[in-house]
PDB file of N, CA and C in Angstrom:
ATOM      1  N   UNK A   1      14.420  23.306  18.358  1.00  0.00           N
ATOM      2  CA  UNK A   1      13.242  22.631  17.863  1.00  0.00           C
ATOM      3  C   UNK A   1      12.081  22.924  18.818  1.00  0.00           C
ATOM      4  N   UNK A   2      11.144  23.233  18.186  1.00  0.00           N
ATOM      5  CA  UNK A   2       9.797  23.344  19.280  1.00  0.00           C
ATOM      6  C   UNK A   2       9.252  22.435  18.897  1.00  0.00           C
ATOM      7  N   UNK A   3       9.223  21.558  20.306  1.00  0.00           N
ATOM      8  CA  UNK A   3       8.113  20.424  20.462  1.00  0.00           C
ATOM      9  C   UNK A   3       7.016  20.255  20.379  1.00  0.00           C
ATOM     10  N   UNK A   4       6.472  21.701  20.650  1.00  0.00           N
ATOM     11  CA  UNK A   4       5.049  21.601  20.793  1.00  0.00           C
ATOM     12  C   UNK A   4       4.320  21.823  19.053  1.00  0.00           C
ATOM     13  N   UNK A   5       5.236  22.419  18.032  1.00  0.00           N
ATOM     14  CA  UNK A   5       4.610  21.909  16.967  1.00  0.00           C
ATOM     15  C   UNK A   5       5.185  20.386  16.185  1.00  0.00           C
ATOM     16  N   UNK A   6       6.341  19.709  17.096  1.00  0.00           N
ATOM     17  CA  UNK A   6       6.843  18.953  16.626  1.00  0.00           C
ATOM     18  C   UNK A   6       5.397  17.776  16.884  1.00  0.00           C
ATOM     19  N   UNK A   7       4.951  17.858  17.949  1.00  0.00           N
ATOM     20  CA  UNK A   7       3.865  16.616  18.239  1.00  0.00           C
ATOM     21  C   UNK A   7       2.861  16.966  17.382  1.00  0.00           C
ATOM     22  N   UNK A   8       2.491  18.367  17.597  1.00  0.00           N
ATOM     23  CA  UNK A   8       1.356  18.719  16.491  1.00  0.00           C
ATOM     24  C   UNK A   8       1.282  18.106  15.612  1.00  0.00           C
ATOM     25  N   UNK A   9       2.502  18.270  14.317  1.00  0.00           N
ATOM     26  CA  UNK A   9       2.642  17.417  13.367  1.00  0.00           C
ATOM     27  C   UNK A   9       2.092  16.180  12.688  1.00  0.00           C
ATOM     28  N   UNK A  10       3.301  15.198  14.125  1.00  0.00           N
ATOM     29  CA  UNK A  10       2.915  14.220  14.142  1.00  0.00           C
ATOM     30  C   UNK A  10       1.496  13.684  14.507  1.00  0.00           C
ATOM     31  N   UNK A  11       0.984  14.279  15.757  1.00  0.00           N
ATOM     32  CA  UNK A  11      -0.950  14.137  15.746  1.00  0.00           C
ATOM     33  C   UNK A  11      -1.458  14.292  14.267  1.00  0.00           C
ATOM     34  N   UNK A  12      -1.028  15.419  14.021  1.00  0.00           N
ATOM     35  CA  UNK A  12      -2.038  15.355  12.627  1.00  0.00           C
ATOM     36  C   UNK A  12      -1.921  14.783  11.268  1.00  0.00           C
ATOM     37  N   UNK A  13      -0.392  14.439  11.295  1.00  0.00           N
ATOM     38  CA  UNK A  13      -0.075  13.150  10.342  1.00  0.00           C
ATOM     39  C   UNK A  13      -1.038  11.759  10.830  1.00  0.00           C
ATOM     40  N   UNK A  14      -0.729  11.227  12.062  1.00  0.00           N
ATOM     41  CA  UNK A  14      -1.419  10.191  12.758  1.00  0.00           C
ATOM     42  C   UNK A  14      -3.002   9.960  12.815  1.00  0.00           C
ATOM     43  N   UNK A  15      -3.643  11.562  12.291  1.00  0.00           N
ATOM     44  CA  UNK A  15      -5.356  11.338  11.837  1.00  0.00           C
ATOM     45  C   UNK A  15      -5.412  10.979  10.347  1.00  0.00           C
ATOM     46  N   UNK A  16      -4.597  11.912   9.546  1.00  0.00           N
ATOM     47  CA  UNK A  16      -4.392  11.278   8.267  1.00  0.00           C
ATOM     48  C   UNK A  16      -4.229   9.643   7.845  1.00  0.00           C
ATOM     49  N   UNK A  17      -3.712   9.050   8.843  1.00  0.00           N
ATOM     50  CA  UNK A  17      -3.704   7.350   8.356  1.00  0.00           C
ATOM     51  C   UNK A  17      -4.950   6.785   9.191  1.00  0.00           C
ATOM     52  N   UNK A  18      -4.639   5.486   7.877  1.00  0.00           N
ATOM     53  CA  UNK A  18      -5.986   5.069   8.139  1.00  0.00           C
ATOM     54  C   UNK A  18      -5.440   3.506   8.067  1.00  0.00           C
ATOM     55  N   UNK A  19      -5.610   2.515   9.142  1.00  0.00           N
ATOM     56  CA  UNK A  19      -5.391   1.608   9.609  1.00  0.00           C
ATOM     57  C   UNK A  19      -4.465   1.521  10.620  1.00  0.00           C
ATOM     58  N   UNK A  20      -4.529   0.461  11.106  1.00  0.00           N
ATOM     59  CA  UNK A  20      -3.106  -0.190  12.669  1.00  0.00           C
ATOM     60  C   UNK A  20      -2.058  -0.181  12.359  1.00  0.00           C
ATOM     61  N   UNK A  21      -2.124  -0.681  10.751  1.00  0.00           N
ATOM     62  CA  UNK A  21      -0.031  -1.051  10.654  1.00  0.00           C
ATOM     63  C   UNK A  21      -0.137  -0.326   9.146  1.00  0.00           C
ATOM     64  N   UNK A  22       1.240   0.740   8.806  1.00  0.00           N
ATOM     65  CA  UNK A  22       1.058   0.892   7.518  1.00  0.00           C
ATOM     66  C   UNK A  22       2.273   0.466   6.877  1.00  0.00           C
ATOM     67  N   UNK A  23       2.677   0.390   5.392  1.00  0.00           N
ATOM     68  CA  UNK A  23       3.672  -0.190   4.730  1.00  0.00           C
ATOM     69  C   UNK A  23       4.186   1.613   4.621  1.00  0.00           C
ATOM     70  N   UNK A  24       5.447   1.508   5.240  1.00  0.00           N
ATOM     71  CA  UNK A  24       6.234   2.789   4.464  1.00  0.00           C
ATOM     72  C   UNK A  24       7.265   2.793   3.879  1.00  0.00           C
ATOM     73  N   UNK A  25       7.843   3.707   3.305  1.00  0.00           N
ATOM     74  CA  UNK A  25       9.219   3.369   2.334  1.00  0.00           C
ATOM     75  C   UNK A  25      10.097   4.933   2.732  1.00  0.00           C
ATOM     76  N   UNK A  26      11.024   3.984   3.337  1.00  0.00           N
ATOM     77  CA  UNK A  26      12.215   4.725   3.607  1.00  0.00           C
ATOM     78  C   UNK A  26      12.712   6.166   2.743  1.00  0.00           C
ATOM     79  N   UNK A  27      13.152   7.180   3.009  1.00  0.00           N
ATOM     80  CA  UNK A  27      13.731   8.011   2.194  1.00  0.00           C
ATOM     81  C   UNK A  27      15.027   8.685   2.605  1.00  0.00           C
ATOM     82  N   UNK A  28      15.943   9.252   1.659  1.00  0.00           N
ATOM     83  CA  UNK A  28      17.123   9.358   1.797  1.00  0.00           C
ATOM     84  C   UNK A  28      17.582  10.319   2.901  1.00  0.00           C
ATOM     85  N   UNK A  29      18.400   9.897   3.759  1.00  0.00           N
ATOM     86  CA  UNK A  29      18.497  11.624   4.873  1.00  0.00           C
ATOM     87  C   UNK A  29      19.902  11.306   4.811  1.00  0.00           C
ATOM     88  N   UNK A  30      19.951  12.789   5.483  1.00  0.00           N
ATOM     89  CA  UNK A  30      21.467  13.226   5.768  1.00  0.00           C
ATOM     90  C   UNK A  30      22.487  12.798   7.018  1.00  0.00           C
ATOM     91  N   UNK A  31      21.625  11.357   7.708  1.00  0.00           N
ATOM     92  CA  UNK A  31      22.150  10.766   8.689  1.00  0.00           C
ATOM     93  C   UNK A  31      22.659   9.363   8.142  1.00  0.00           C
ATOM     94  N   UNK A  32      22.642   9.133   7.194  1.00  0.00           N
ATOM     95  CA  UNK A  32      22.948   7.779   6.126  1.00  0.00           C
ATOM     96  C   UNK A  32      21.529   7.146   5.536  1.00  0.00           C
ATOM     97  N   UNK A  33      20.512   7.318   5.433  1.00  0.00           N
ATOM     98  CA  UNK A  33      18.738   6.586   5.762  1.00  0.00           C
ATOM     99  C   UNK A  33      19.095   6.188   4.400  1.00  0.00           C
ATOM    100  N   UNK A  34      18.835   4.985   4.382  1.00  0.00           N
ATOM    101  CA  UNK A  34      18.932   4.343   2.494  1.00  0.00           C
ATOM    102  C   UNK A  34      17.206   4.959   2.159  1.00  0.00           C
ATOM    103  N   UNK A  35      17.312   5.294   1.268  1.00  0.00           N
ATOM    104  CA  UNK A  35      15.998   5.185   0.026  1.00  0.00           C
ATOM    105  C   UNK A  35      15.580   4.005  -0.013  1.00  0.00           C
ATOM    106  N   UNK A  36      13.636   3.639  -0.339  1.00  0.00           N
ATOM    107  CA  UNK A  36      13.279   2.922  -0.971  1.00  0.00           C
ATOM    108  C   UNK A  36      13.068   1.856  -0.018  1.00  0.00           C
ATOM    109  N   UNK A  37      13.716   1.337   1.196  1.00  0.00           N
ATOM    110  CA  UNK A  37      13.037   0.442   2.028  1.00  0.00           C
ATOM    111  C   UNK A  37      12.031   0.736   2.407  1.00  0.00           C
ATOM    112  N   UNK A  38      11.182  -0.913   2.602  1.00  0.00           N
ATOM    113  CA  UNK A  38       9.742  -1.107   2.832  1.00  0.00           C
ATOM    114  C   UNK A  38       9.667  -1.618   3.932  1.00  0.00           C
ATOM    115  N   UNK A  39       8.683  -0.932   5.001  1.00  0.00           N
ATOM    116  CA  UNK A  39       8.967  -1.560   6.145  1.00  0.00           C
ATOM    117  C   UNK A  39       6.876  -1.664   7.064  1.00  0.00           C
ATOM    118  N   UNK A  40       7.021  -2.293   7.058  1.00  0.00           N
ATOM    119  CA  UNK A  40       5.652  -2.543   7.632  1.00  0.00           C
ATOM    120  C   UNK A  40       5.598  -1.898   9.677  1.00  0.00           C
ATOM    121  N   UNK A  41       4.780  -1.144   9.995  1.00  0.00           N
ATOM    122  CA  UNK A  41       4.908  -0.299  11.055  1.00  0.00           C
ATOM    123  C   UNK A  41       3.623   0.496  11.763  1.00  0.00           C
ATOM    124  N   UNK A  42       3.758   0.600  12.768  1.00  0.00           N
ATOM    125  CA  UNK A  42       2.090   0.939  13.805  1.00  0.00           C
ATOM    126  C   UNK A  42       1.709   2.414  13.246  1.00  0.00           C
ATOM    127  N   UNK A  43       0.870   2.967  13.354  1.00  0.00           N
ATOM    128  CA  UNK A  43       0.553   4.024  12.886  1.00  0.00           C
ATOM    129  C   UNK A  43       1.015   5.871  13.757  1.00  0.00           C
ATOM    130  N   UNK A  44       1.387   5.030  14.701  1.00  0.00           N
ATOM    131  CA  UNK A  44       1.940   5.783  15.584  1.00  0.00           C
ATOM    132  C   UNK A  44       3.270   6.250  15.092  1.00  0.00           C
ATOM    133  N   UNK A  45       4.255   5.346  14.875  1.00  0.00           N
ATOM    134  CA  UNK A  45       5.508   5.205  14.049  1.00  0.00           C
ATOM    135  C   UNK A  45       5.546   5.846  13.154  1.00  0.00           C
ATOM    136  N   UNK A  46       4.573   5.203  12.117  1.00  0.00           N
ATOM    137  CA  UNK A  46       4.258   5.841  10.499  1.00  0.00           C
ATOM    138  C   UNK A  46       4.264   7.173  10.895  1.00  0.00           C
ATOM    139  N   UNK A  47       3.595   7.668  11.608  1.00  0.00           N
ATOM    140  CA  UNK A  47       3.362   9.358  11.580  1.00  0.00           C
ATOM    141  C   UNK A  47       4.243   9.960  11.724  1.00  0.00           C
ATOM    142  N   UNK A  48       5.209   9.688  13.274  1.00  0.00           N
ATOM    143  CA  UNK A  48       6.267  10.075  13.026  1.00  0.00           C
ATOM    144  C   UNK A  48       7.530   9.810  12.761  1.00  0.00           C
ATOM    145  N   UNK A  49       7.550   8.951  11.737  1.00  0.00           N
ATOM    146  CA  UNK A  49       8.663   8.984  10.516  1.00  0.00           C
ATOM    147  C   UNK A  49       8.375   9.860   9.652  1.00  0.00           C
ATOM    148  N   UNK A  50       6.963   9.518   9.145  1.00  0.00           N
ATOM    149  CA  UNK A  50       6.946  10.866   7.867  1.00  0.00           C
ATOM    150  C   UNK A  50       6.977  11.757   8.368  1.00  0.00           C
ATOM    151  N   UNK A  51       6.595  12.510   9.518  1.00  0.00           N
ATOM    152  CA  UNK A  51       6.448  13.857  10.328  1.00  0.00           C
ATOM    153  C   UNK A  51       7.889  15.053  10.387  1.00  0.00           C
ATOM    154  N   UNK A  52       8.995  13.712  10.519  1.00  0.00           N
ATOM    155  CA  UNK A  52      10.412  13.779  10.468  1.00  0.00           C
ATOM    156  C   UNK A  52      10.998  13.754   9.100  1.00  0.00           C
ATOM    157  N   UNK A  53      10.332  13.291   8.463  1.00  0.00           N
ATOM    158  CA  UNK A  53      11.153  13.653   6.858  1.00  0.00           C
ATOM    159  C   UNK A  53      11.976  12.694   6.373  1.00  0.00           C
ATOM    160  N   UNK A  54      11.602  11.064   7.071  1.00  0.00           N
ATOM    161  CA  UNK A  54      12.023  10.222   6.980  1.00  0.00           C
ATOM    162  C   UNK A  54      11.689   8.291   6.058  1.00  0.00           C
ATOM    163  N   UNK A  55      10.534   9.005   6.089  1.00  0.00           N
ATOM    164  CA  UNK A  55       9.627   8.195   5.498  1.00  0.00           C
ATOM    165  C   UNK A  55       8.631   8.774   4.519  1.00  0.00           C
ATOM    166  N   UNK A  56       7.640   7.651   3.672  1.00  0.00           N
ATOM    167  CA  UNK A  56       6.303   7.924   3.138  1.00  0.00           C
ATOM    168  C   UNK A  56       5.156   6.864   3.010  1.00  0.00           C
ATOM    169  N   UNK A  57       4.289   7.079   2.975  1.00  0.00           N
ATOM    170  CA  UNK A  57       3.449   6.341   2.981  1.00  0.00           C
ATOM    171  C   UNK A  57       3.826   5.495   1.479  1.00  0.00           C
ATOM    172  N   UNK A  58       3.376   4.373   1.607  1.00  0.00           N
ATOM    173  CA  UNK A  58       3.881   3.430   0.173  1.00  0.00           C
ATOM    174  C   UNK A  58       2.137   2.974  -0.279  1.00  0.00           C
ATOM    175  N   UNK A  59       2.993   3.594  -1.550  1.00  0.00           N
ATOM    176  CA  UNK A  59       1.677   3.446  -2.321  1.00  0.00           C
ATOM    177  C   UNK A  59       1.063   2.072  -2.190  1.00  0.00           C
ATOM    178  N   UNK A  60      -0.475   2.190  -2.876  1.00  0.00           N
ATOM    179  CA  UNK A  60      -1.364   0.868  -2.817  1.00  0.00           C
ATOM    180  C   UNK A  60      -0.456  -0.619  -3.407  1.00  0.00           C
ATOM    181  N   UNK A  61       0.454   0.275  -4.778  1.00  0.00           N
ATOM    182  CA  UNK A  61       0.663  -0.964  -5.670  1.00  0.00           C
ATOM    183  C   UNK A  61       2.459  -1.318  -5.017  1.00  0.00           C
ATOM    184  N   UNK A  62       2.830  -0.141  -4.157  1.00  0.00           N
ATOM    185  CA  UNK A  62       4.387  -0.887  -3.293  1.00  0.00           C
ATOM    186  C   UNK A  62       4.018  -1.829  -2.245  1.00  0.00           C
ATOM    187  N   UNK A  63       2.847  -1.113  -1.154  1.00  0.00           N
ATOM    188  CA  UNK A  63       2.391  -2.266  -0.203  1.00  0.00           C
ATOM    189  C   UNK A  63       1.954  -3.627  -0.806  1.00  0.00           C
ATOM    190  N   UNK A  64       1.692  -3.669  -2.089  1.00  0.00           N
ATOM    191  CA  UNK A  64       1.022  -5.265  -2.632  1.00  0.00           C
ATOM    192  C   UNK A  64       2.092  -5.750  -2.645  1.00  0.00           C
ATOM    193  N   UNK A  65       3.074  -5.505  -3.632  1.00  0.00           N
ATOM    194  CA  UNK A  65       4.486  -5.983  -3.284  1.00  0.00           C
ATOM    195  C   UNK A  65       5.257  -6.497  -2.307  1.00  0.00           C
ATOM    196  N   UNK A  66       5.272  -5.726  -1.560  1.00  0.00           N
ATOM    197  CA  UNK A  66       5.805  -5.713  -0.140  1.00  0.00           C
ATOM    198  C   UNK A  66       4.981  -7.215   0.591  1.00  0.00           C
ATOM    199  N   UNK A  67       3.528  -7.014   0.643  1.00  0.00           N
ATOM    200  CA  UNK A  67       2.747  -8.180   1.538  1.00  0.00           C
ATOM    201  C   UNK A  67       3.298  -9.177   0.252  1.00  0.00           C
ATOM    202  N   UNK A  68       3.331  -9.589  -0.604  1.00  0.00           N
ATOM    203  CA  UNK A  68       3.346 -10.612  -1.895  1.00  0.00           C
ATOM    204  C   UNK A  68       4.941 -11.067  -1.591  1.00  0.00           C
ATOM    205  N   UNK A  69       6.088 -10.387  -1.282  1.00  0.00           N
ATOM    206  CA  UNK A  69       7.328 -10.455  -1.512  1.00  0.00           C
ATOM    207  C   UNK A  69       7.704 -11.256   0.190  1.00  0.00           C
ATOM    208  N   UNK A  70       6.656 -11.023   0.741  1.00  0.00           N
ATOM    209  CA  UNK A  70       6.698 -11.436   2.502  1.00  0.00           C
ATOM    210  C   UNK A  70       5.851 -12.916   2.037  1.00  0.00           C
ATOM    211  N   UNK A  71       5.336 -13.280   1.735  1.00  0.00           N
ATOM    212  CA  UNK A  71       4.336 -14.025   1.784  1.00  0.00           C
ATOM    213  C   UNK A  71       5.170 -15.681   1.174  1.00  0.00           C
ATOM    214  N   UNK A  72       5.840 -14.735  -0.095  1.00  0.00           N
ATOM    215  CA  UNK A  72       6.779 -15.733  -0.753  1.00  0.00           C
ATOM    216  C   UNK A  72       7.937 -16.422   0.283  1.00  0.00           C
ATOM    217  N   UNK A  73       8.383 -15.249   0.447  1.00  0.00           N
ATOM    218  CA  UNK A  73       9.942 -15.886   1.796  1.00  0.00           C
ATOM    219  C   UNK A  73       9.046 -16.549   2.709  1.00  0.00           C
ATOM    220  N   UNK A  74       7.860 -16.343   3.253  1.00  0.00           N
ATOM    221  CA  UNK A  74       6.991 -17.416   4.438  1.00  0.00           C
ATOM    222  C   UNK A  74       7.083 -18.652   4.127  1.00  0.00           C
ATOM    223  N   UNK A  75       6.629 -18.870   2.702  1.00  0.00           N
ATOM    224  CA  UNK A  75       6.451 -19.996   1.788  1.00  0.00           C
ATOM    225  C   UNK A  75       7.757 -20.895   1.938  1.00  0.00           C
ATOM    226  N   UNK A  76       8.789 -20.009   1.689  1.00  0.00           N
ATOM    227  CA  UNK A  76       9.880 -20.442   1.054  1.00  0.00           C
ATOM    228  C   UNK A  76      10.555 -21.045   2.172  1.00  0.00           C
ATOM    229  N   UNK A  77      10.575 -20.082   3.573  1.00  0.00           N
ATOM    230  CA  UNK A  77      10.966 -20.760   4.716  1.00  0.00           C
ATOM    231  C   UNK A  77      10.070 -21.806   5.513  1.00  0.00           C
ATOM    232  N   UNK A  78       8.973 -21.687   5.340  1.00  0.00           N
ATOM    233  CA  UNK A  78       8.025 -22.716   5.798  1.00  0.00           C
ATOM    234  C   UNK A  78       8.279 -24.498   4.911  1.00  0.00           C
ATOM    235  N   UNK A  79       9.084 -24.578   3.829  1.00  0.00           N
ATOM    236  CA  UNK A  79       9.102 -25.331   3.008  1.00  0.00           C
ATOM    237  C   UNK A  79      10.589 -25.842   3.511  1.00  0.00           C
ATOM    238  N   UNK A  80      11.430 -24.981   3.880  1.00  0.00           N
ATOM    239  CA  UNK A  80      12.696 -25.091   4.254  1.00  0.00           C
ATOM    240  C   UNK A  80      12.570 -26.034   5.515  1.00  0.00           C
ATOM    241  N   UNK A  81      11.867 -25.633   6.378  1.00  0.00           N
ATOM    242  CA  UNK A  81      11.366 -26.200   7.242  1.00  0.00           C
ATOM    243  C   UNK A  81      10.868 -27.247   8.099  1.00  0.00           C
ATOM    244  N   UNK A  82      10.194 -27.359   6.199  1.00  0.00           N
ATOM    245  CA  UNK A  82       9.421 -29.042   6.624  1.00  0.00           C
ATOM    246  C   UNK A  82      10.159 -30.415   5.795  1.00  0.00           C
ATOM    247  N   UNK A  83      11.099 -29.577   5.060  1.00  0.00           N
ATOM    248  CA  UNK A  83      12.318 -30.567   4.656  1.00  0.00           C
ATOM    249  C   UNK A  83      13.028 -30.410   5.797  1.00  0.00           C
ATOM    250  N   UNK A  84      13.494 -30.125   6.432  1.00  0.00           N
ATOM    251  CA  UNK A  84      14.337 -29.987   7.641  1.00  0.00           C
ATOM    252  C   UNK A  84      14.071 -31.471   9.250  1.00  0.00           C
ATOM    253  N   UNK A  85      12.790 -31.473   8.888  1.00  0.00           N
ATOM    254  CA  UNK A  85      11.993 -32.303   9.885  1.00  0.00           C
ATOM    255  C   UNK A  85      11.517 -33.212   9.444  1.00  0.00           C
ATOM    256  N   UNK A  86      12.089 -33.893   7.758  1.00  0.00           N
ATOM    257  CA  UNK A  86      11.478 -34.724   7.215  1.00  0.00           C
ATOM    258  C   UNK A  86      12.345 -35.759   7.957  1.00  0.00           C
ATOM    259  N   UNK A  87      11.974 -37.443   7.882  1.00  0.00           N
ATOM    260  CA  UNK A  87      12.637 -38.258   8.488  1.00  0.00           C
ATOM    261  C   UNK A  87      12.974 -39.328   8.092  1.00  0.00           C
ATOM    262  N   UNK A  88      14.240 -39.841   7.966  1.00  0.00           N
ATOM    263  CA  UNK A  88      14.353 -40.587   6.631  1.00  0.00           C
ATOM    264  C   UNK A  88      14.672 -41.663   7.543  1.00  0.00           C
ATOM    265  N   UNK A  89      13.842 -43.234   7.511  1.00  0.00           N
ATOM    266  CA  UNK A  89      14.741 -44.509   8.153  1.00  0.00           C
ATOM    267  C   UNK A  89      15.597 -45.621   6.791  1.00  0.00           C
ATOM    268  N   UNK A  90      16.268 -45.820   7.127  1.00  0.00           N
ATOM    269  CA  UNK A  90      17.378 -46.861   6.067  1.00  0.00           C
ATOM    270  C   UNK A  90      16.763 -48.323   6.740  1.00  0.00           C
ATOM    271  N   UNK A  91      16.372 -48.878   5.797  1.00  0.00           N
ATOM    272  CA  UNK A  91      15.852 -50.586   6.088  1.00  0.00           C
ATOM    273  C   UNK A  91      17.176 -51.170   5.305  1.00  0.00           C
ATOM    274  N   UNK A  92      17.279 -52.144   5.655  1.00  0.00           N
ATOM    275  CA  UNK A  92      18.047 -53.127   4.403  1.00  0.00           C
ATOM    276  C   UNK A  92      17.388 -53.832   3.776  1.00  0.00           C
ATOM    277  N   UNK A  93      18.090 -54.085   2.567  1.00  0.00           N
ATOM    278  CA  UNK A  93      16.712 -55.088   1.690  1.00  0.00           C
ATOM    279  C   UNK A  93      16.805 -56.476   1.851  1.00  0.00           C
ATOM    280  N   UNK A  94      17.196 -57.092   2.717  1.00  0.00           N
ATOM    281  CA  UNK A  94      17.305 -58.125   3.277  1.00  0.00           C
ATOM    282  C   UNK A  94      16.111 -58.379   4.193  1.00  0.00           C
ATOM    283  N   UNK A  95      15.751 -57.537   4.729  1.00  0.00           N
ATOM    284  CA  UNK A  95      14.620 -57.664   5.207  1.00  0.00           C
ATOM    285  C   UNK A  95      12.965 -57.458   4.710  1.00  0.00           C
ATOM    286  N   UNK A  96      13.450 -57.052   3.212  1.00  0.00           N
ATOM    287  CA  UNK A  96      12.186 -56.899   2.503  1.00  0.00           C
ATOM    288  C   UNK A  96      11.923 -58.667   1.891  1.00  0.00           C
ATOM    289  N   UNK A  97      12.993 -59.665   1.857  1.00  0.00           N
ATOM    290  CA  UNK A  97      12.945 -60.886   1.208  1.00  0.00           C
ATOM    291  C   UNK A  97      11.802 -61.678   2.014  1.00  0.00           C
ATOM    292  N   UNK A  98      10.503 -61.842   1.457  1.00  0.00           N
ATOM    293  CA  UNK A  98       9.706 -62.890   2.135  1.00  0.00           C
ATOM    294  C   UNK A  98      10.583 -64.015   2.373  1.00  0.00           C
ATOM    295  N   UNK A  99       9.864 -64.897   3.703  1.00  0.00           N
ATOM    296  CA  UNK A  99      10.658 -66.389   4.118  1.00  0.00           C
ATOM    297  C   UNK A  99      10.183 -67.540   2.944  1.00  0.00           C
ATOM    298  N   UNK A 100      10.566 -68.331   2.491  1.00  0.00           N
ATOM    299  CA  UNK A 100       9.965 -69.610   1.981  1.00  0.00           C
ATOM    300  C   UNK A 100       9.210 -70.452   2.666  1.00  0.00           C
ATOM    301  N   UNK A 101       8.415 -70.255   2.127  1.00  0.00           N
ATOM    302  CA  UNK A 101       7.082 -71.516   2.723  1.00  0.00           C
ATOM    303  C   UNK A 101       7.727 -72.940   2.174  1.00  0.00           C
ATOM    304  N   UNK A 102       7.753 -73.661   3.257  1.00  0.00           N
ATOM    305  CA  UNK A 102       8.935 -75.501   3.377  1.00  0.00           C
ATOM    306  C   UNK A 102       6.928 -76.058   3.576  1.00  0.00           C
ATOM    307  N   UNK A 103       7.601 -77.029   2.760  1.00  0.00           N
ATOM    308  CA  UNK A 103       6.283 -78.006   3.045  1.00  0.00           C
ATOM    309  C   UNK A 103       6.544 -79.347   3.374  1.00  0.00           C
TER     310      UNK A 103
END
């Protein structure tokens, strides 16, 4: 392998993106790599995964997904959460009985 076009590559994949973190989606390799995972990642990364033949950039309408499908489980565990820390006290109802007013 020559390194020196291996970085190339990746540099010039790494001008091609455009933002800090990108959404990419996994693709199939011959080391086991499942297809189709979405993985949110620095741009540094992004470059060289795809550079390597390992990744792709995920389209506009997979990244919506992806942030929408994250957003839900936040929800979902944030809710988990605050039932978790809810606090339940047991009174008896004996003590809800006003006293009699004696005259």
């Amino acid at each position: 392998m020559d390194l020196r076009s291996y970085y190339t590559r990746i540099r010039e994949t790494e001008e091609t993106l455009t933002g800090e973190h990108i959404v990419v989606v996994s693709l199939k390799t011959s080391e086991g790599g499942k297809a189709g995972v979405r993985t949110e990642v620095t741009r540094g990364i992004a470059a060289r995964l795809i550079a390597e033949g390992r990744a792709r950039v995920a389209t506009d309408e997979e990244a919506v997904e992806f942030y929408e499908m994250h957003r839900e489980s936040k929800e979902r565990i944030d809710q988990e959460e605050a039932a978790r820390r809810l606090q339940v006290m047991v009174i008896p109802a004996s003590d809800f009985k006003k006293p009699r007013e004696r005259n």
